[in-house]
PDB file of N, CA and C in Angstrom:
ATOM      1  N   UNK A   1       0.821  -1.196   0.000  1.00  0.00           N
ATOM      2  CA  UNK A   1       0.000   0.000   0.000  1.00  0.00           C
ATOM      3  C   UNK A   1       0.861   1.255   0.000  1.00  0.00           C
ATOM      4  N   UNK A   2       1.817   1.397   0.581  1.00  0.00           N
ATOM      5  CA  UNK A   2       3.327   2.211   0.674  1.00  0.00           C
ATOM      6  C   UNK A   2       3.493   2.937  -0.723  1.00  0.00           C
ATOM      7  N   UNK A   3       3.511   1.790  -1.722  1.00  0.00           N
ATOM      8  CA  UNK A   3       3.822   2.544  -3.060  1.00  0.00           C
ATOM      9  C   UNK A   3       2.560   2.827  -4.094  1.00  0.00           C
ATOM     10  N   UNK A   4       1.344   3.168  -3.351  1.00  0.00           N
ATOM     11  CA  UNK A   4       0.309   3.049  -3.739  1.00  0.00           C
ATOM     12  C   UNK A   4       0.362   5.058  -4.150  1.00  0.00           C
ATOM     13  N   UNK A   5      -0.220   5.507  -5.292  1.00  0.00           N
ATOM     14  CA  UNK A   5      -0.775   7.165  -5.149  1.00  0.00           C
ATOM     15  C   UNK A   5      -0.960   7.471  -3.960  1.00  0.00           C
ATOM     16  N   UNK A   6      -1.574   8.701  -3.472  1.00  0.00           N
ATOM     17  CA  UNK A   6      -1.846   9.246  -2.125  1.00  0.00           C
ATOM     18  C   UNK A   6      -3.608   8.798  -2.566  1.00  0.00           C
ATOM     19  N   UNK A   7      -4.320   9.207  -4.120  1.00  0.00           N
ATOM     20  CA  UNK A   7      -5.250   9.173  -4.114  1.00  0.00           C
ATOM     21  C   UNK A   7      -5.803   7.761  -4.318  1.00  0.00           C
ATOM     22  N   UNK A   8      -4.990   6.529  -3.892  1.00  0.00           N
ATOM     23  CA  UNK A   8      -6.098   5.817  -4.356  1.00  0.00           C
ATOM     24  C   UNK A   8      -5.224   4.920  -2.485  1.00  0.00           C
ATOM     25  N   UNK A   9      -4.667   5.188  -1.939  1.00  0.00           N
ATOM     26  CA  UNK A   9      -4.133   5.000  -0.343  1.00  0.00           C
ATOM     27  C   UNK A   9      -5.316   5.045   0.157  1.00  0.00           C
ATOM     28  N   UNK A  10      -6.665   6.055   0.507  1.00  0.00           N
ATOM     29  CA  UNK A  10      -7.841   6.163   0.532  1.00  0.00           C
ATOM     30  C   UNK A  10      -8.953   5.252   0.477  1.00  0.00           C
ATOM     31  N   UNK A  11      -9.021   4.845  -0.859  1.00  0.00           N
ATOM     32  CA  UNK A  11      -9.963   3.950  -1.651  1.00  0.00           C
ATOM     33  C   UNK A  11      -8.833   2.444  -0.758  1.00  0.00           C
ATOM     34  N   UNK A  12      -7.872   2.517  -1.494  1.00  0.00           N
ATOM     35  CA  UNK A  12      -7.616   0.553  -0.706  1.00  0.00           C
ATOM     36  C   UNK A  12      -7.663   0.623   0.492  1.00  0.00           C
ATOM     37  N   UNK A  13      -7.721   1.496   1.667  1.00  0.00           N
ATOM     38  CA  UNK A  13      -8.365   1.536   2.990  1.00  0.00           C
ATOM     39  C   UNK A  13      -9.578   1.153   3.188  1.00  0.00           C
ATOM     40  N   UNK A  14     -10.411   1.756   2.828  1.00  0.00           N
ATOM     41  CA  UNK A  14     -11.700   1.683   2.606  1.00  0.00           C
ATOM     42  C   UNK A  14     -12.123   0.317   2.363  1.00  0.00           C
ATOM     43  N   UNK A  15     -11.639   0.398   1.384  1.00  0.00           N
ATOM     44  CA  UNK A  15     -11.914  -1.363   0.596  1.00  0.00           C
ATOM     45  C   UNK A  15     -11.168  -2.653   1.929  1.00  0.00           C
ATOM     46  N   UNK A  16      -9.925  -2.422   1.947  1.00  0.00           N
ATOM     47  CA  UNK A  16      -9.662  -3.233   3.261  1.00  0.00           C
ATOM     48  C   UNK A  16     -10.656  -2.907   4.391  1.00  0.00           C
ATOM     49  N   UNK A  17     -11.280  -2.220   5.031  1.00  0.00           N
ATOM     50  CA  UNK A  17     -12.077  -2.278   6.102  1.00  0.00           C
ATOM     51  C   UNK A  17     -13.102  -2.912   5.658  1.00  0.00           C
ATOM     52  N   UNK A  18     -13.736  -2.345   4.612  1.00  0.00           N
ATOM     53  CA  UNK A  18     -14.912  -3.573   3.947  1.00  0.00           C
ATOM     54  C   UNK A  18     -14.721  -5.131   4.141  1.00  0.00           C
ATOM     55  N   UNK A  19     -13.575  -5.188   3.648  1.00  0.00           N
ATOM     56  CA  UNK A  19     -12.936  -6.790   3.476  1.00  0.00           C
ATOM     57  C   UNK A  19     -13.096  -7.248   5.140  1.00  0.00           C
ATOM     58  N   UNK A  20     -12.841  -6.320   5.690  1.00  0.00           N
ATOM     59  CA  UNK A  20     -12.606  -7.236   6.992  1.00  0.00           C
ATOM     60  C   UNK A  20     -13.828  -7.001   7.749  1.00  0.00           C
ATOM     61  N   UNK A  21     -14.941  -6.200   7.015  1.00  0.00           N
ATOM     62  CA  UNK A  21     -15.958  -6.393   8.022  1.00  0.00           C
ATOM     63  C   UNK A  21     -17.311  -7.679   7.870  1.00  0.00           C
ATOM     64  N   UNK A  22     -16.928  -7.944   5.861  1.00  0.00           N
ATOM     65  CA  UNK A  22     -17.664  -8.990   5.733  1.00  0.00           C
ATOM     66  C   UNK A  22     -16.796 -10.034   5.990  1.00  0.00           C
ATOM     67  N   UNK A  23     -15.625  -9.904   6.671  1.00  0.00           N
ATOM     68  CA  UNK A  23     -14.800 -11.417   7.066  1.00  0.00           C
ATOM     69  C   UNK A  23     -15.141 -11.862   8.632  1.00  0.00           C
ATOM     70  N   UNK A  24     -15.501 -10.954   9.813  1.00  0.00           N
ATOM     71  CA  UNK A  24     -16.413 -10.442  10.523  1.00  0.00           C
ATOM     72  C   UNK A  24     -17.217 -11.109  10.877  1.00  0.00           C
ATOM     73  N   UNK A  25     -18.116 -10.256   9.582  1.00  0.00           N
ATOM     74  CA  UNK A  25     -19.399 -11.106  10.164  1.00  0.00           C
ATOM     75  C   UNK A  25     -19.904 -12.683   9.454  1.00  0.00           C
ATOM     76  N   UNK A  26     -18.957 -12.682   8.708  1.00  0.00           N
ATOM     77  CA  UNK A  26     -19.093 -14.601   8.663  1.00  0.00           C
ATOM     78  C   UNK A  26     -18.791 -15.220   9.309  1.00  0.00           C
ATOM     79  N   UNK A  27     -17.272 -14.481   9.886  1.00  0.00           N
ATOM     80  CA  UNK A  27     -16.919 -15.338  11.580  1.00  0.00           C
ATOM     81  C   UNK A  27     -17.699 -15.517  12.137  1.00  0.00           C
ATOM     82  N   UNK A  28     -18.373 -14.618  12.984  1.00  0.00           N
ATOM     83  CA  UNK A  28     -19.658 -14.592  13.375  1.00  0.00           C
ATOM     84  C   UNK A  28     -20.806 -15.529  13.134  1.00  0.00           C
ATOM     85  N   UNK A  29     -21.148 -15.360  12.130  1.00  0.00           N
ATOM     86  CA  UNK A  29     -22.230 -16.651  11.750  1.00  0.00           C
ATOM     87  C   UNK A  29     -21.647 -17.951  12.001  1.00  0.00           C
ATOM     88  N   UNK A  30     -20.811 -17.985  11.766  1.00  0.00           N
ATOM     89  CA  UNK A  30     -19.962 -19.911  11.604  1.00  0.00           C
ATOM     90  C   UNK A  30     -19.281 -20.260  12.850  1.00  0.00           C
ATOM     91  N   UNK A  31     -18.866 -19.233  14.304  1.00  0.00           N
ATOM     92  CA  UNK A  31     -18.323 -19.717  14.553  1.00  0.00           C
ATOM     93  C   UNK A  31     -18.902 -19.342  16.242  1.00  0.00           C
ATOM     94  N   UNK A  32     -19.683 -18.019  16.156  1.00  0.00           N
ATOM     95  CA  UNK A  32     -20.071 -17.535  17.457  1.00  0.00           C
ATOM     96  C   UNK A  32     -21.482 -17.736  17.687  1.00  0.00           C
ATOM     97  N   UNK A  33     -22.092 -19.332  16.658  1.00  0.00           N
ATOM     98  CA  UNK A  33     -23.789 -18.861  16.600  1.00  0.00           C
ATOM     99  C   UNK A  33     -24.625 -18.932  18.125  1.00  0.00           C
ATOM    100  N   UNK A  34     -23.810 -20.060  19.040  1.00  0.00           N
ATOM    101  CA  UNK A  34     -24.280 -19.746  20.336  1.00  0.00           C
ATOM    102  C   UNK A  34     -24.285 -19.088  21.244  1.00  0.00           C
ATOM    103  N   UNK A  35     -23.494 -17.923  20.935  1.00  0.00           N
ATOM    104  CA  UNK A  35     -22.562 -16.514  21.869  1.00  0.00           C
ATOM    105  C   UNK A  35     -21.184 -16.741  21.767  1.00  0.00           C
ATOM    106  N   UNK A  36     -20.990 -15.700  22.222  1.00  0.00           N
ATOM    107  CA  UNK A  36     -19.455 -15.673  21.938  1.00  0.00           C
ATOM    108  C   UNK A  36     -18.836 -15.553  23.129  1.00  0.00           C
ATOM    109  N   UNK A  37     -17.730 -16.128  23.422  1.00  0.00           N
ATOM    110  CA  UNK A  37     -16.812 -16.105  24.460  1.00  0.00           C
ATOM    111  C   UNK A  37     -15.735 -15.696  24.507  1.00  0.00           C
ATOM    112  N   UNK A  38     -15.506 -14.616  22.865  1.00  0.00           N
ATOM    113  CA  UNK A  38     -14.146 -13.836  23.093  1.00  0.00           C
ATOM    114  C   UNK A  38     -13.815 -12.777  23.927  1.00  0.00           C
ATOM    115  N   UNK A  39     -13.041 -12.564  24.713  1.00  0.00           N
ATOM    116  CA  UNK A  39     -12.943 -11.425  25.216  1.00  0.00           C
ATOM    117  C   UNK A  39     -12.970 -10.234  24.686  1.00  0.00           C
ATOM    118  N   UNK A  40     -12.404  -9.795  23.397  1.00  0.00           N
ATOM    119  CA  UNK A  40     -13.225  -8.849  23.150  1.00  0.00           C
ATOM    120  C   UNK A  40     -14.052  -8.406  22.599  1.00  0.00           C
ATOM    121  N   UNK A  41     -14.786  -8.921  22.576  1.00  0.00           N
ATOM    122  CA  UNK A  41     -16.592  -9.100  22.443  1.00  0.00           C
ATOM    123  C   UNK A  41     -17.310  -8.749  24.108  1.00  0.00           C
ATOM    124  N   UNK A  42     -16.935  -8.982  24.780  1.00  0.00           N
ATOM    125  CA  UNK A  42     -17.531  -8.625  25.952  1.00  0.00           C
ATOM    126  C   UNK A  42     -17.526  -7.466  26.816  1.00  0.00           C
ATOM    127  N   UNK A  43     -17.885  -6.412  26.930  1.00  0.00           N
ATOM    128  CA  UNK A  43     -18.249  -5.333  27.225  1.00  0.00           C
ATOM    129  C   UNK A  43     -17.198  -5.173  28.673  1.00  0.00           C
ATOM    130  N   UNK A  44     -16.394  -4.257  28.670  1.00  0.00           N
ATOM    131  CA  UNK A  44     -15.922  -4.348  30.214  1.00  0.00           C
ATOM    132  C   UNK A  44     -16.809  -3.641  31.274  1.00  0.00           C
ATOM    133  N   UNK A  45     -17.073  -4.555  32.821  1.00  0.00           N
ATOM    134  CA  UNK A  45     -17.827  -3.941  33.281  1.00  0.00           C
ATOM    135  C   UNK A  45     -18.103  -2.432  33.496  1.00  0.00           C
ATOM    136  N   UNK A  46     -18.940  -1.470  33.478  1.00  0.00           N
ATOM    137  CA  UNK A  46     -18.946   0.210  33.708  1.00  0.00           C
ATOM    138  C   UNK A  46     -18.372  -0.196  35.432  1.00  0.00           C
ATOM    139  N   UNK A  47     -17.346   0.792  35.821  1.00  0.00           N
ATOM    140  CA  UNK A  47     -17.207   1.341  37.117  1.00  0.00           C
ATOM    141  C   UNK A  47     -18.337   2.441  37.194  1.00  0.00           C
ATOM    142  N   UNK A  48     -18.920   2.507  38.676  1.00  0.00           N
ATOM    143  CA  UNK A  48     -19.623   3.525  39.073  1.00  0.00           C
ATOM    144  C   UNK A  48     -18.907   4.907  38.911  1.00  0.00           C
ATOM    145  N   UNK A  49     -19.711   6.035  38.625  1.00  0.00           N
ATOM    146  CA  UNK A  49     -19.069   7.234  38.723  1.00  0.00           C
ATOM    147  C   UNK A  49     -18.471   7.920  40.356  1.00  0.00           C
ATOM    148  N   UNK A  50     -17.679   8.139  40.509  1.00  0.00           N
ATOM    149  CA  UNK A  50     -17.013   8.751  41.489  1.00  0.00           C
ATOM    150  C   UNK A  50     -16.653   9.785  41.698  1.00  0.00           C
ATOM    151  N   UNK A  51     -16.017  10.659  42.334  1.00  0.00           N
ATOM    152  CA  UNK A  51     -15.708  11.680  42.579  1.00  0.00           C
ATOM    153  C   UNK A  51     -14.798  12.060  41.458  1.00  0.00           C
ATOM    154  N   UNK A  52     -14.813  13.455  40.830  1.00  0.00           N
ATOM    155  CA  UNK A  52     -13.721  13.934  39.564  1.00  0.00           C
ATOM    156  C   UNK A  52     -12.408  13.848  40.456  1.00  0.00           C
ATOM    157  N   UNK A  53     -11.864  13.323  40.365  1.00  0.00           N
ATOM    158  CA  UNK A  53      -9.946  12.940  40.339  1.00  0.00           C
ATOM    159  C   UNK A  53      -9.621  14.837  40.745  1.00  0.00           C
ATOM    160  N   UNK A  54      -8.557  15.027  41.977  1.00  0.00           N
ATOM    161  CA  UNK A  54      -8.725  16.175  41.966  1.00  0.00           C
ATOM    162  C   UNK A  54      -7.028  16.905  41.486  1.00  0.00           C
TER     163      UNK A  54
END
């Protein structure tokens, strides 16, 4: 991608995030259909709000 134009550096970004979001969500279908147990998939618990740090 290095020796790619500046204007098309853009477009094969783009296109790679695409790529990896329908790679994604097929993972997904095929491999997480009963839930998923990756860690990051799982939300970290919220801490309560506390006092602003002084």
């Amino acid at each position: 991608m290095a020796d790619l134009p500046s204007y098309d550096r853009a477009r094969a970004f783009r296109l790679l995030v695409s790529l990896f979001a329908i790679a994604d969500i097929r993972r997904r279908e095929r491999h997480c259909v009963g839930g998923c147990s990756h860690e990051w998939h799982q939300p970290a618990p919220r801490e309560e709000a506390g006092p602003a740090p002084a």
